[in-house]
Protein backbone atom coordinates (compact mmCIF):
# COMPACT_ATOMS: atom_id res chain seq x y z
CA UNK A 1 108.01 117.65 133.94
CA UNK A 2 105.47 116.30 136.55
CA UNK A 3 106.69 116.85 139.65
CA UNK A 4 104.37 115.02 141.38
CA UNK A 5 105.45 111.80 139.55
CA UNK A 6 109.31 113.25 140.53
CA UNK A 7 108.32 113.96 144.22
CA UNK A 8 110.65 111.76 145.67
CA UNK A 9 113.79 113.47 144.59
CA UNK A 10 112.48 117.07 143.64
CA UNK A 11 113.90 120.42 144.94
CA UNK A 12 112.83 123.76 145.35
CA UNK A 13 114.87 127.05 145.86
CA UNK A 14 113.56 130.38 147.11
CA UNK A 15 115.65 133.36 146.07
CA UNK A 16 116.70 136.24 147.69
CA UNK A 17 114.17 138.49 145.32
CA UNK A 18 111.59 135.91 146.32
CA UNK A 19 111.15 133.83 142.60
CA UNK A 20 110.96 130.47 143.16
CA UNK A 21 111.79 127.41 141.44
CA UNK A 22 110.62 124.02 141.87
CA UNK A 23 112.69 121.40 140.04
CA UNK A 24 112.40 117.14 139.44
CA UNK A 25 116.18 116.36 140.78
CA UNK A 26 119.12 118.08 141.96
CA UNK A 27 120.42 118.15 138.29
CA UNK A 28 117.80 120.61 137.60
CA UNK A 29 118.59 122.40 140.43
CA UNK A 30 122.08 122.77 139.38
CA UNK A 31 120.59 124.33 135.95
CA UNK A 32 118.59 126.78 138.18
CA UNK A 33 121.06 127.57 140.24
CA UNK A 34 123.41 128.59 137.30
CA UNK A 35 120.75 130.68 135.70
CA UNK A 36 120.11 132.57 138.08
CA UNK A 37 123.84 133.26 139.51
CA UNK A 38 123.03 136.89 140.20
CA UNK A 39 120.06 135.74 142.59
CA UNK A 40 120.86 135.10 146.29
CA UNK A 41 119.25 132.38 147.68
CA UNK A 42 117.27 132.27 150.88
CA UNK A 43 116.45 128.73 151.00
CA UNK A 44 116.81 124.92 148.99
CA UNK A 45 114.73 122.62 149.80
CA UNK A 46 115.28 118.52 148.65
CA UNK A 47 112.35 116.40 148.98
CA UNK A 48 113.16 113.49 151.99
CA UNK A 49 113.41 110.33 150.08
CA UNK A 50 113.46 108.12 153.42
CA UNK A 51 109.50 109.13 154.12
CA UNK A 52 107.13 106.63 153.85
CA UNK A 53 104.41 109.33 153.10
CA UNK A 54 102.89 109.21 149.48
CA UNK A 55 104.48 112.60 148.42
CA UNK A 56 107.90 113.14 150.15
CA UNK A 57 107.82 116.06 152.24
CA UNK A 58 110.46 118.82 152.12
CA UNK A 59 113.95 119.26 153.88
CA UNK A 60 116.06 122.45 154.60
CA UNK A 61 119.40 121.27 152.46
CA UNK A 62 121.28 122.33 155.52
CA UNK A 63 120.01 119.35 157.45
CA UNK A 64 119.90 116.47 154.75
CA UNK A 65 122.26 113.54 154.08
CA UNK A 66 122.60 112.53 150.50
CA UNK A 67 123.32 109.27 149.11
CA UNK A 68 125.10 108.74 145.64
CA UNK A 69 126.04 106.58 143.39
CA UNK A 70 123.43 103.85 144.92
CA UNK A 71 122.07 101.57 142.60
CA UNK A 72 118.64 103.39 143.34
CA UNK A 73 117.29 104.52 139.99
CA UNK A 74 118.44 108.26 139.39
CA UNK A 75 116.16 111.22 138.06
CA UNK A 76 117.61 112.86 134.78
CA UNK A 77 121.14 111.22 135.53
CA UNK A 78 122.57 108.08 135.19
CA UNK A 79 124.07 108.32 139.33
CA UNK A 80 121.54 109.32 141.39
CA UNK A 81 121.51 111.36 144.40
CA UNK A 82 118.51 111.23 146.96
CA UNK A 83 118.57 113.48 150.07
CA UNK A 84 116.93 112.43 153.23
CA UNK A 85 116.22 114.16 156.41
CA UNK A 86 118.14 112.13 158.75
CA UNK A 87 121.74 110.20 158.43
CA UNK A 88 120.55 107.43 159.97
CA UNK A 89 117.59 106.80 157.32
CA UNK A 90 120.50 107.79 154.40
CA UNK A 91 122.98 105.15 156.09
CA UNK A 92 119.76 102.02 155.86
CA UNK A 93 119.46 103.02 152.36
CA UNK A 94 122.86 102.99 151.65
CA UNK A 95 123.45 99.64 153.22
CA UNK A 96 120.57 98.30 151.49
CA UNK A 97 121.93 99.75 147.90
CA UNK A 98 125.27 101.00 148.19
CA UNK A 99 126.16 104.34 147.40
CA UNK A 100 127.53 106.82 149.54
CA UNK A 101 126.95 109.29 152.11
CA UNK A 102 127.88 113.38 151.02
CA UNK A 103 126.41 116.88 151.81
CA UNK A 104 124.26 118.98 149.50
CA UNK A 105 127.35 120.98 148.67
CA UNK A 106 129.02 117.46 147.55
CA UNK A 107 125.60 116.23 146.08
CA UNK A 108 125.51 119.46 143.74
CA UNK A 109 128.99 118.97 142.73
CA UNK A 110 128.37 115.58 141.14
CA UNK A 111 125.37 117.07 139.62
CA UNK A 112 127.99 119.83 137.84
CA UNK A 113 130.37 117.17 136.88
CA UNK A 114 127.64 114.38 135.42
CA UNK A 115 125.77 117.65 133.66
CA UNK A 116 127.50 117.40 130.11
CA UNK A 117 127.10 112.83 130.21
CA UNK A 118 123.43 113.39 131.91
CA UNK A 119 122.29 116.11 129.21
CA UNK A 120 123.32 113.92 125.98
CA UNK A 121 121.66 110.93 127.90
CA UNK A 122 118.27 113.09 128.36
CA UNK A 123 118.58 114.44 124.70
CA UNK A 124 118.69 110.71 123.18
CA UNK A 125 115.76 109.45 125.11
CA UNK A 126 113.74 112.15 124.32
CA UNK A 127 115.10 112.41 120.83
CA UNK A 128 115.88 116.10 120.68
């Protein structure tokens, strides 16, 4: 996975024991998260989709807005969900493509609940 490519809706987490773990989406993220359930985790980080700047520069979770279910295109699901780094910049987008507004802790829910759909998507257009 090229994350560079995946900037715009990457995430990285920084556990507890100090591993890191840079991901393409939040659906990745979920897998991470799950793997590592007996890690704490210092930080998340979700790249800031509303940035103008080439590769989308990091956000604390804790202070982004997410926008679902837009008709922007999603990265390794079918319903996407892009975090930015202000509400205001999340409620443009939204106007401009529907979708709506959540927290991370929302966000990663629909990531849970589109995992077993977004994994059988991922496995027929790679053909695995």
């Amino acid at each position: 996975m090229d994350r560079t490519m995946w900037n715009h809706s990457r995430h990285l987490v920084h556990y507890d024991d100090d591993l890191t773990d840079g991901t393409c989406s939040p659906h990745c993220l979920a897998i991470s998260l799950s793997l590592n359930l007996d890690r704490g985790v210092k930080a998340i980080y979700a790249a800031d989709f509303g940035s103008d700047d080439k590769i989308k520069p990091l956000v604390n979770i804790d202070k982004a807005t997410y926008l679902v279910a837009s008709d922007l295109p999603g990265t390794m699901t079918k319903q996407s969900k892009m975090a930015f780094s202000s509400a205001e910049a999340a409620n443009a987008s939204g106007k401009s493509h529907g979708g709506k507004l959540v927290n991370f802790d929302e966000a990663l829910s629909r990531a849970y609940l589109s995992m077993a759909k977004d994994t059988a998507m991922i496995r027929k257009k790679t053909g695995s």
